[in-house]
PDB file of N, CA and C in Angstrom:
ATOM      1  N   UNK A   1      82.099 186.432 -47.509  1.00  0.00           N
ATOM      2  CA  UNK A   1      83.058 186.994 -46.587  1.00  0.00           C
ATOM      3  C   UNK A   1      83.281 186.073 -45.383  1.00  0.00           C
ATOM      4  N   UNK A   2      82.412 185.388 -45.197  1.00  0.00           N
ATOM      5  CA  UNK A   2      81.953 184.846 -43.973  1.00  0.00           C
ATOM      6  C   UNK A   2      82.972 183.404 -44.796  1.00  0.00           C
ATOM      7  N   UNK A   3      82.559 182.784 -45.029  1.00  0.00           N
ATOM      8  CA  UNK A   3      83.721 181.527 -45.549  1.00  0.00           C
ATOM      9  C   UNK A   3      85.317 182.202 -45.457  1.00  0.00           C
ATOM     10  N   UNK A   4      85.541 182.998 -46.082  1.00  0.00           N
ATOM     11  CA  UNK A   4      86.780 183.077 -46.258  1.00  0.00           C
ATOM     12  C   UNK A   4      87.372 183.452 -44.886  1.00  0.00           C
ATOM     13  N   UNK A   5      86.989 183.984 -43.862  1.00  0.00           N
ATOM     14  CA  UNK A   5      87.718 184.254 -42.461  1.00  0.00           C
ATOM     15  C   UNK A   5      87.876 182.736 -41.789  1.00  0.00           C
ATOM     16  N   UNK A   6      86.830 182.084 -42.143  1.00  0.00           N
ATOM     17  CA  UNK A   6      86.869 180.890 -41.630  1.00  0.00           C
ATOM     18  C   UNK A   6      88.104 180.355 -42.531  1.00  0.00           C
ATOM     19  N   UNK A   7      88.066 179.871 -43.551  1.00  0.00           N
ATOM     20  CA  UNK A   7      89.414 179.361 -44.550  1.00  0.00           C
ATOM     21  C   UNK A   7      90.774 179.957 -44.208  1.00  0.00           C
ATOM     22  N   UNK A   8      90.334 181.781 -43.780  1.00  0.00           N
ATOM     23  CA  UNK A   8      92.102 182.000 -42.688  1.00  0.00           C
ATOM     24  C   UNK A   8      92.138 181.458 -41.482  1.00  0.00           C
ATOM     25  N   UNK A   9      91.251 181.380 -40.685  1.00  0.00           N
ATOM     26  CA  UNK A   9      91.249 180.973 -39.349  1.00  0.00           C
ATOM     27  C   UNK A   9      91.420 179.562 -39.172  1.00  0.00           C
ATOM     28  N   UNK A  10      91.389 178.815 -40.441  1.00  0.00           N
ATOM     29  CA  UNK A  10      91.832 177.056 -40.329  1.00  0.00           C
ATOM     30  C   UNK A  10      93.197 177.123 -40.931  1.00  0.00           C
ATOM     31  N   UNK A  11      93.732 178.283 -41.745  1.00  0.00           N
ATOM     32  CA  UNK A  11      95.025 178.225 -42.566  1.00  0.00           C
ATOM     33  C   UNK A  11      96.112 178.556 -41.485  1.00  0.00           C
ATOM     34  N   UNK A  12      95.456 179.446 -40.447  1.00  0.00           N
ATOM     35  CA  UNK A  12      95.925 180.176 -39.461  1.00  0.00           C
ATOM     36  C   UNK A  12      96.523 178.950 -38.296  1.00  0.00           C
ATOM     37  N   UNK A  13      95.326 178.058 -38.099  1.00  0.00           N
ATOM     38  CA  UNK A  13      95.637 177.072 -37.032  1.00  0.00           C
ATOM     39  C   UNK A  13      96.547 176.183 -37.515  1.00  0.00           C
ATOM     40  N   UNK A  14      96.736 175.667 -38.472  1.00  0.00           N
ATOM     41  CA  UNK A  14      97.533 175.049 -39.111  1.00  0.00           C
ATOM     42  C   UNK A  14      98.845 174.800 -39.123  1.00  0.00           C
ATOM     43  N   UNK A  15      98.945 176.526 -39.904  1.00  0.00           N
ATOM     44  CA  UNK A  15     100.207 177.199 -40.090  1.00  0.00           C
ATOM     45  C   UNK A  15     101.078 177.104 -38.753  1.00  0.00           C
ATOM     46  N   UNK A  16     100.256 177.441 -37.663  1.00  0.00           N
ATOM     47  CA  UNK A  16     101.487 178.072 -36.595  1.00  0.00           C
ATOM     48  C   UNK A  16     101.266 177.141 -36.122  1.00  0.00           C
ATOM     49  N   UNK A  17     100.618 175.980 -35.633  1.00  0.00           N
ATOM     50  CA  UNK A  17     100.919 174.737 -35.464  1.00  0.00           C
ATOM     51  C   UNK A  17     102.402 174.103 -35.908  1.00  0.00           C
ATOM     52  N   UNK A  18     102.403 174.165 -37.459  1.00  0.00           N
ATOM     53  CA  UNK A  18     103.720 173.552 -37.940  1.00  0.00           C
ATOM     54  C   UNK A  18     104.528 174.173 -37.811  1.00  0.00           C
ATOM     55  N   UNK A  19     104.598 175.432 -37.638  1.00  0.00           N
ATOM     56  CA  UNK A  19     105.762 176.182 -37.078  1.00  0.00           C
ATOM     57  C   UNK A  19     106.215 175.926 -35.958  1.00  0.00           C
ATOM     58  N   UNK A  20     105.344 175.792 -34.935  1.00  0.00           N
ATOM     59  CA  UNK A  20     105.938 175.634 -33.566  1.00  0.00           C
ATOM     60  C   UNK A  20     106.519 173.719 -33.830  1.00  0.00           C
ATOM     61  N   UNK A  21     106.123 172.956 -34.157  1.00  0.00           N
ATOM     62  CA  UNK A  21     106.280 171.403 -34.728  1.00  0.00           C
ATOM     63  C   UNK A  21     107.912 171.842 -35.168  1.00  0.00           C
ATOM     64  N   UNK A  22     108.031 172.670 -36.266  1.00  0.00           N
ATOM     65  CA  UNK A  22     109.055 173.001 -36.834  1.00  0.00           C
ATOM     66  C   UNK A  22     110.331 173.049 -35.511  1.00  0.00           C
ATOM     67  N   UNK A  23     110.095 174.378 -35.431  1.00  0.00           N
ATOM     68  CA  UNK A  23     110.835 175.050 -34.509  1.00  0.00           C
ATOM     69  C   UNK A  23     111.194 173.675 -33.317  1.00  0.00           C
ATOM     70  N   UNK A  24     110.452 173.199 -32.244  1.00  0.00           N
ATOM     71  CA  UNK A  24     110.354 172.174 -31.606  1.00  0.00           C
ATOM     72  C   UNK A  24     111.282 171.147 -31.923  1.00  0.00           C
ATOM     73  N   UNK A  25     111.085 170.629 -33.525  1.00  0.00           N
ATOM     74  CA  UNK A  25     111.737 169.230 -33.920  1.00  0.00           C
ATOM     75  C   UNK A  25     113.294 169.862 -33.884  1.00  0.00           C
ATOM     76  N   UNK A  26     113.261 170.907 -34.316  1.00  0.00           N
ATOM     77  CA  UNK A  26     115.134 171.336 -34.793  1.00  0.00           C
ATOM     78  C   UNK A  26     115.495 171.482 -33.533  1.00  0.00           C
ATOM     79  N   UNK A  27     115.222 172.161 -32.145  1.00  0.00           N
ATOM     80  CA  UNK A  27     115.804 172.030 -30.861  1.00  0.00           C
ATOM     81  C   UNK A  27     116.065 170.726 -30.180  1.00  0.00           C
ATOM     82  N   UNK A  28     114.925 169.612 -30.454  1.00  0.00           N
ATOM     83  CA  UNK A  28     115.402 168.612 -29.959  1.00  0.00           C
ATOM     84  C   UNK A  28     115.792 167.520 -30.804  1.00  0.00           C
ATOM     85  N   UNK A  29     115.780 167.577 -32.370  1.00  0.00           N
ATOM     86  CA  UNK A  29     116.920 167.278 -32.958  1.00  0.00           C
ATOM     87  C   UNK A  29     118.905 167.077 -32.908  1.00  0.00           C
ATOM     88  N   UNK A  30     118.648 168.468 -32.258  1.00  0.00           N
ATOM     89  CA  UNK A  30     120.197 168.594 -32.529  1.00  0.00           C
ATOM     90  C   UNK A  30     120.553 168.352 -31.112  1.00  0.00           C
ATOM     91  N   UNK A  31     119.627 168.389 -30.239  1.00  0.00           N
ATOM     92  CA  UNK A  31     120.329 168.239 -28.668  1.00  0.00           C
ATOM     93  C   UNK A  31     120.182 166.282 -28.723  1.00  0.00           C
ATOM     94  N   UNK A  32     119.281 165.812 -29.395  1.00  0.00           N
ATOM     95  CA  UNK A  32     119.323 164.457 -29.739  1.00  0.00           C
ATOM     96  C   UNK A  32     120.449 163.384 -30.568  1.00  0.00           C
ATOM     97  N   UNK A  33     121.198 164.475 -31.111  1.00  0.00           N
ATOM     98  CA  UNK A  33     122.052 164.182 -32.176  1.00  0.00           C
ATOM     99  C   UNK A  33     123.603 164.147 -31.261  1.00  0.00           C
ATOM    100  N   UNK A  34     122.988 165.146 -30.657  1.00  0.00           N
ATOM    101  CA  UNK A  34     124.509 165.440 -29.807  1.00  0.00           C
ATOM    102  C   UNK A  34     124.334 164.161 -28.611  1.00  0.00           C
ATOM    103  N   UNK A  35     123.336 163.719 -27.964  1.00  0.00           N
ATOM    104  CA  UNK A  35     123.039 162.773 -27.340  1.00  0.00           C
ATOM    105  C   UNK A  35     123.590 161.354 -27.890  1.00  0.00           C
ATOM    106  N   UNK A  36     123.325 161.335 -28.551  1.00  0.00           N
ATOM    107  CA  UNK A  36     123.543 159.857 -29.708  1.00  0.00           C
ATOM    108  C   UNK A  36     124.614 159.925 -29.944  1.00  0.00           C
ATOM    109  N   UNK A  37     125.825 160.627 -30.316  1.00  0.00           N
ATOM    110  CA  UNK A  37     127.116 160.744 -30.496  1.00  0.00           C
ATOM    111  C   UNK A  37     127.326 160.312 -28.963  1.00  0.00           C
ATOM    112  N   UNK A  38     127.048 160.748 -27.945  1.00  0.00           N
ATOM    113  CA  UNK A  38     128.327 160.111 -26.584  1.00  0.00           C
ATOM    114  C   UNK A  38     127.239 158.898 -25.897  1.00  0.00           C
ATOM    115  N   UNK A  39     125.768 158.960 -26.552  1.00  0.00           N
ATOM    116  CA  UNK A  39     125.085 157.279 -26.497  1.00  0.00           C
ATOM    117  C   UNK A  39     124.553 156.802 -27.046  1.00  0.00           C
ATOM    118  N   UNK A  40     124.661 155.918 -27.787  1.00  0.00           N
ATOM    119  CA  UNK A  40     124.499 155.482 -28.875  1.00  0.00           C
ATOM    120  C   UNK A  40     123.308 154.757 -28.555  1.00  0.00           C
ATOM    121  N   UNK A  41     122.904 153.853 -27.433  1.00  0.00           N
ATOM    122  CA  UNK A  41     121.816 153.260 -26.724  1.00  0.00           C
ATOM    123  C   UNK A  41     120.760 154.165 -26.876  1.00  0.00           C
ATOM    124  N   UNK A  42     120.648 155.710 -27.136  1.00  0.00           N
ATOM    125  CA  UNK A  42     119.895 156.599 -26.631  1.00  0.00           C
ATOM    126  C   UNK A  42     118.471 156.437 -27.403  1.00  0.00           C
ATOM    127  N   UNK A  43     118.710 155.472 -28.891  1.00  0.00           N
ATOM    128  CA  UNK A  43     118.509 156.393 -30.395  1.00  0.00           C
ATOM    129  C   UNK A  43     116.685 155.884 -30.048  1.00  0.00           C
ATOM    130  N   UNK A  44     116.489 154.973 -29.443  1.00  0.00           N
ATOM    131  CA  UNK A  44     114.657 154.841 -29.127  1.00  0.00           C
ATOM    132  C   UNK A  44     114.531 155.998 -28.667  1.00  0.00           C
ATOM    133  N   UNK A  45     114.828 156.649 -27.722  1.00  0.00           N
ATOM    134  CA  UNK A  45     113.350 157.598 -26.861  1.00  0.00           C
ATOM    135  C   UNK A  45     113.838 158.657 -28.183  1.00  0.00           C
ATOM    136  N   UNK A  46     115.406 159.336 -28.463  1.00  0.00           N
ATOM    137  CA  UNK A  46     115.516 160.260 -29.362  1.00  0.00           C
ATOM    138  C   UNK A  46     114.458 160.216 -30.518  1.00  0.00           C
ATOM    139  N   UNK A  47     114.039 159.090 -30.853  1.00  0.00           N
ATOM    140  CA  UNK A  47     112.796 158.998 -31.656  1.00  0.00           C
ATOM    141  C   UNK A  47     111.902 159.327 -31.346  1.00  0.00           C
ATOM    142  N   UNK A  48     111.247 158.889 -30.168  1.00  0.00           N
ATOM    143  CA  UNK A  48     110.375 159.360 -29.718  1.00  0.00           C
ATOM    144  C   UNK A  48     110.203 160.794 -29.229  1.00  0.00           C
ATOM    145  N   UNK A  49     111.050 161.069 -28.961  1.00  0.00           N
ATOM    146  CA  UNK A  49     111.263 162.561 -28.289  1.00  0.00           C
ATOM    147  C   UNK A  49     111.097 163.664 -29.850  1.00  0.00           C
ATOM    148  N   UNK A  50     111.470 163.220 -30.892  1.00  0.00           N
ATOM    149  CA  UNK A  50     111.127 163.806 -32.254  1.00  0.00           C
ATOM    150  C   UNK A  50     110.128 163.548 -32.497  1.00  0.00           C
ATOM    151  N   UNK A  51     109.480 162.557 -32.103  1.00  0.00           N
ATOM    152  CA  UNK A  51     108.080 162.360 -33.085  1.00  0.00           C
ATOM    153  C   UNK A  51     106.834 163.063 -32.225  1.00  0.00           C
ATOM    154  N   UNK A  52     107.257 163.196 -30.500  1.00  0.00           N
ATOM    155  CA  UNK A  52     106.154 163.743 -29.842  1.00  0.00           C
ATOM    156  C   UNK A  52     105.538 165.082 -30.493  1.00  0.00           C
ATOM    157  N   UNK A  53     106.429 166.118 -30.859  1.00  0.00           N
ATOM    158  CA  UNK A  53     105.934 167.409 -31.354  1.00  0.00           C
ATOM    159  C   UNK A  53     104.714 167.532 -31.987  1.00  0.00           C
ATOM    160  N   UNK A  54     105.097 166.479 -33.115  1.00  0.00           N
ATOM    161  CA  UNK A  54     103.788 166.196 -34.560  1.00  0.00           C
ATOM    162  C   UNK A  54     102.552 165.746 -33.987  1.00  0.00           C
ATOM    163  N   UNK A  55     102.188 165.710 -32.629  1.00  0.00           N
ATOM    164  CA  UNK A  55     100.799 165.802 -32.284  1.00  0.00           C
ATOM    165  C   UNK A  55     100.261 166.929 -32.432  1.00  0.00           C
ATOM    166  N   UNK A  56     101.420 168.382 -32.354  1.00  0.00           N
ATOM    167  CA  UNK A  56     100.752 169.504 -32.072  1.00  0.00           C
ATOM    168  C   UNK A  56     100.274 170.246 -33.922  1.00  0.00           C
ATOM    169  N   UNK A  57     100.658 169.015 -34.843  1.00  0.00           N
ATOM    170  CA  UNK A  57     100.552 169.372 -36.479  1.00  0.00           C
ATOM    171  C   UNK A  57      98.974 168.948 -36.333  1.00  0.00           C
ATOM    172  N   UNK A  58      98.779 167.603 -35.653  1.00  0.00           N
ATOM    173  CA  UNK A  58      97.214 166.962 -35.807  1.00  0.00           C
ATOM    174  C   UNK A  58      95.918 167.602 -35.287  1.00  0.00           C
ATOM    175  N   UNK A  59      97.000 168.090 -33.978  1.00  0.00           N
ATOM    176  CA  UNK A  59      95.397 168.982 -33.472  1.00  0.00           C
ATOM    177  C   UNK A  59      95.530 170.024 -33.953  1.00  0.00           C
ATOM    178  N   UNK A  60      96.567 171.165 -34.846  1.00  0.00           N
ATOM    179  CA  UNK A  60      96.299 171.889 -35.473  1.00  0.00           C
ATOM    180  C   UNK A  60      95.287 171.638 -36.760  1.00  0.00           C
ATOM    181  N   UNK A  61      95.705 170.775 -37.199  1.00  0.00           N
ATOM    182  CA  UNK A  61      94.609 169.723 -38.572  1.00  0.00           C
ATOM    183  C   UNK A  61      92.775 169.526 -37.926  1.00  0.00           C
ATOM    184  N   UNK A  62      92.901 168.630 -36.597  1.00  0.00           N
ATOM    185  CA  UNK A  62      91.189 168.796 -35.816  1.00  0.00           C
ATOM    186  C   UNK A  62      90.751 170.073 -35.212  1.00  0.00           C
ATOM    187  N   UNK A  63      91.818 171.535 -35.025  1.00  0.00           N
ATOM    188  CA  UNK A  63      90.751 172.176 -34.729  1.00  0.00           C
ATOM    189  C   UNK A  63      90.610 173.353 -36.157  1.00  0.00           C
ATOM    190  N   UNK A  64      91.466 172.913 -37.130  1.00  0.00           N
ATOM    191  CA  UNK A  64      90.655 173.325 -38.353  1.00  0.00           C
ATOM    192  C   UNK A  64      90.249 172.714 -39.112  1.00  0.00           C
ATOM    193  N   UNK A  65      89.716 171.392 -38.974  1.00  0.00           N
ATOM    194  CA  UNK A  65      88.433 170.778 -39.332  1.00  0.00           C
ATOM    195  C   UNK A  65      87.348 171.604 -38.259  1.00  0.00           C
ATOM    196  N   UNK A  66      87.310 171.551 -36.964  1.00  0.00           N
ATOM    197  CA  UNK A  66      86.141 171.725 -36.129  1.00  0.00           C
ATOM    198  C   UNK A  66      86.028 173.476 -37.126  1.00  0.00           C
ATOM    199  N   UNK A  67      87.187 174.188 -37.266  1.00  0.00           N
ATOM    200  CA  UNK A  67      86.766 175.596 -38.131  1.00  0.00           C
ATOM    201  C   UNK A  67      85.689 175.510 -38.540  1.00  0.00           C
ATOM    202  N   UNK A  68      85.941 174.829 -40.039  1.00  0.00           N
ATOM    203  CA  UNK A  68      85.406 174.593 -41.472  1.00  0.00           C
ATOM    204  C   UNK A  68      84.399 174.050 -40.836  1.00  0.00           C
ATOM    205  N   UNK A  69      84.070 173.077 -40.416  1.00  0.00           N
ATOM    206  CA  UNK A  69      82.787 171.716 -39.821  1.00  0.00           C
ATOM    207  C   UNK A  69      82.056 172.643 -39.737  1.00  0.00           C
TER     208      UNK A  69
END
């Protein structure tokens, strides 16, 4: 019993991690997109500004390793 709460509680951290990643990338996707259409110069940080989110996928990933560990 005892494993398996732990196996939701790392599926758990995970999950809503990439959701919020999710959610996150599509808002500043499209406000990035719309950016890039009237500047075209913009398209570095717009990268960057997409890729910042996916830290919040990794530490969802290390604190369900620290779960399981």
């Amino acid at each position: 019993m005892e494993k398996g709460l732990l196996a939701l509680a790392a599926a758990v951290a995970v999950g809503l991690s990439a959701l919020a990643t999710a959610w996150a990338q599509s808002k500043i996707g499209s406000a990035g997109a719309g950016a890039l259409a009237e500047k075209p110069e913009l398209s570095g940080i717009i990268i960057i500004l997409v890729a910042i989110p996916e830290t919040m996928v990794l530490l969802g990933f290390v604190i369900a390793y620290l779960i399981i560990g």
